[in-house]
C-alpha atoms as a PDB file:
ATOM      1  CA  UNK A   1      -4.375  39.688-156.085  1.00  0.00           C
ATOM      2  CA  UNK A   2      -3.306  43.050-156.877  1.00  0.00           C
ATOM      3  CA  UNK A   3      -1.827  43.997-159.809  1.00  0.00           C
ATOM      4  CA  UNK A   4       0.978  45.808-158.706  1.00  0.00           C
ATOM      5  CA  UNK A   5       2.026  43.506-155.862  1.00  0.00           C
ATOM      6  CA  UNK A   6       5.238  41.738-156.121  1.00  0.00           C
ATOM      7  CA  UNK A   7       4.755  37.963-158.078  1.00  0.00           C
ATOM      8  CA  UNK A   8       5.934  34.165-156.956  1.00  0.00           C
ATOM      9  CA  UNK A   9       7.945  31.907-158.756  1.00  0.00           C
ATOM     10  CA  UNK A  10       7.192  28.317-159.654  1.00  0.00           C
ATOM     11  CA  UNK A  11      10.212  26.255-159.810  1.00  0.00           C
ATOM     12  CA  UNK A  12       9.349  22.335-159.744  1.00  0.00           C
ATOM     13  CA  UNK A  13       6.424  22.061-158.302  1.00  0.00           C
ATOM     14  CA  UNK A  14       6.664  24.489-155.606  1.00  0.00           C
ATOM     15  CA  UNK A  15       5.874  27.935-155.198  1.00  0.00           C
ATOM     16  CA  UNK A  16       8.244  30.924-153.478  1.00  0.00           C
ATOM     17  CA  UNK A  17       7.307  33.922-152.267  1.00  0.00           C
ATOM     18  CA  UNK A  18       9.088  37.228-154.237  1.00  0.00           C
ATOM     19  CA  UNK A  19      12.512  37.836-152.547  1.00  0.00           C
ATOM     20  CA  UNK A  20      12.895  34.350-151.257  1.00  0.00           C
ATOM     21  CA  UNK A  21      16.080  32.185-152.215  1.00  0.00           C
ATOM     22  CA  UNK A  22      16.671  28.366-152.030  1.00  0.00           C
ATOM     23  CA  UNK A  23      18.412  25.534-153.458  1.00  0.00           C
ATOM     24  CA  UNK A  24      17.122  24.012-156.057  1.00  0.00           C
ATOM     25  CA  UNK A  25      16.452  19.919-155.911  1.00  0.00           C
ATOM     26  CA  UNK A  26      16.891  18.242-159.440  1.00  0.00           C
ATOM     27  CA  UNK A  27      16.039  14.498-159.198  1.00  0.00           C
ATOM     28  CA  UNK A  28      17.843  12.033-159.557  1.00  0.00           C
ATOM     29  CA  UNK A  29      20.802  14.422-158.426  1.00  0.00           C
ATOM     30  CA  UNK A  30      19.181  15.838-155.246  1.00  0.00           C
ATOM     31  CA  UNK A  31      19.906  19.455-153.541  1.00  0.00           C
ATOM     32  CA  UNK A  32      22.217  21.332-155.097  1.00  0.00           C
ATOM     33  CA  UNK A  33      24.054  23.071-152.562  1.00  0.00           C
ATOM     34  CA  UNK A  34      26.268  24.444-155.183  1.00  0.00           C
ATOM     35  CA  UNK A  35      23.283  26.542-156.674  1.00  0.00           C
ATOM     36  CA  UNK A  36      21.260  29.283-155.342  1.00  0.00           C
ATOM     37  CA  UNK A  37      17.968  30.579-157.084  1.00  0.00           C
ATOM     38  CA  UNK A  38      15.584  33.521-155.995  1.00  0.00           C
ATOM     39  CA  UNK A  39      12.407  34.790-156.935  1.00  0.00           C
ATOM     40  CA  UNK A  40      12.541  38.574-158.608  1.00  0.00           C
ATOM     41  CA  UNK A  41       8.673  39.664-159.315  1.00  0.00           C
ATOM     42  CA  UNK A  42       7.616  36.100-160.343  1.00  0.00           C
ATOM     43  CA  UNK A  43      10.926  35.311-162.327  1.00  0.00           C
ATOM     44  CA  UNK A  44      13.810  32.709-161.085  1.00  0.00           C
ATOM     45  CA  UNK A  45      17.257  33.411-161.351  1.00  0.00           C
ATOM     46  CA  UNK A  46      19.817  30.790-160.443  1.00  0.00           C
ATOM     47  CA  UNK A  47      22.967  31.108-160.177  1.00  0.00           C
ATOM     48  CA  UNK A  48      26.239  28.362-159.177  1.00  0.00           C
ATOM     49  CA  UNK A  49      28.393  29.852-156.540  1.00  0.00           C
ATOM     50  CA  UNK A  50      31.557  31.081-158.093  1.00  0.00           C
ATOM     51  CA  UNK A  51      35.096  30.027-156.654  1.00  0.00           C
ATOM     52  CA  UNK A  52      38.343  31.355-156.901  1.00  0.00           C
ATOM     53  CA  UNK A  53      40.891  29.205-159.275  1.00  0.00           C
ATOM     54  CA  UNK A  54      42.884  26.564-156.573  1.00  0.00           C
ATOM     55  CA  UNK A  55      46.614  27.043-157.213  1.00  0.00           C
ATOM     56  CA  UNK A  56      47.795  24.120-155.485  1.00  0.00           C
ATOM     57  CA  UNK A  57      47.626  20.275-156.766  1.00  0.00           C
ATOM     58  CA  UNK A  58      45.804  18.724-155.079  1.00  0.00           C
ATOM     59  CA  UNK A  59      42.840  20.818-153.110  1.00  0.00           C
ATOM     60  CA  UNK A  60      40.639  19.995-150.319  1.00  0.00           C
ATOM     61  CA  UNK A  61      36.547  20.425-150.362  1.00  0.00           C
ATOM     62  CA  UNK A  62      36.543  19.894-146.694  1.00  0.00           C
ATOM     63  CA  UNK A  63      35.385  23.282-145.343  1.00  0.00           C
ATOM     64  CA  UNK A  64      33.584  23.731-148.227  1.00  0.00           C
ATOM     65  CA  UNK A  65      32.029  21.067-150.466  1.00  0.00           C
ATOM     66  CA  UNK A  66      31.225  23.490-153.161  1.00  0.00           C
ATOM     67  CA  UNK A  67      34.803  25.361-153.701  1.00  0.00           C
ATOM     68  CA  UNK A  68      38.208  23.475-153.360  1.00  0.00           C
ATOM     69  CA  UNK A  69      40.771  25.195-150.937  1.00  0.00           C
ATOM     70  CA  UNK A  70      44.526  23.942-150.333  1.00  0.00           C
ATOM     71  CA  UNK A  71      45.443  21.714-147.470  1.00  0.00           C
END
């Protein structure tokens, strides 16, 4: 491999390519759909999608499972 060629990222037990983004699994709890990570020149970033604040009382996660909207 080349020195100066872009890295992978082990996260788990698998490898992904530099650039490449995914969902991370996390046993017992399964895919988090709520999460994204990506591989940056062998490092992994993750990050939990961010939501805006619900201003009503009782939201819906309908459209969305990972943000609450209002009915």
């Amino acid at each position: 491999m080349q020195a100066d060629a872009p890295r992978a990222c082990r996260f788990g037990r698998r490898w992904y390519l530099n650039n490449e983004s995914w969902h991370p699994s996390v046993p017992p709890f399964g895919e988090m759909k709520c999460i994204l990570c990506w591989c940056v020149s062998g490092e992994t970033h993750c990050q939990r999608q961010e939501c805006p604040a619900s201003a009503c009382a009782s939201p819906a996660t309908r459209d969305n499972p990972c943000c609450a909207k209002c009915r």
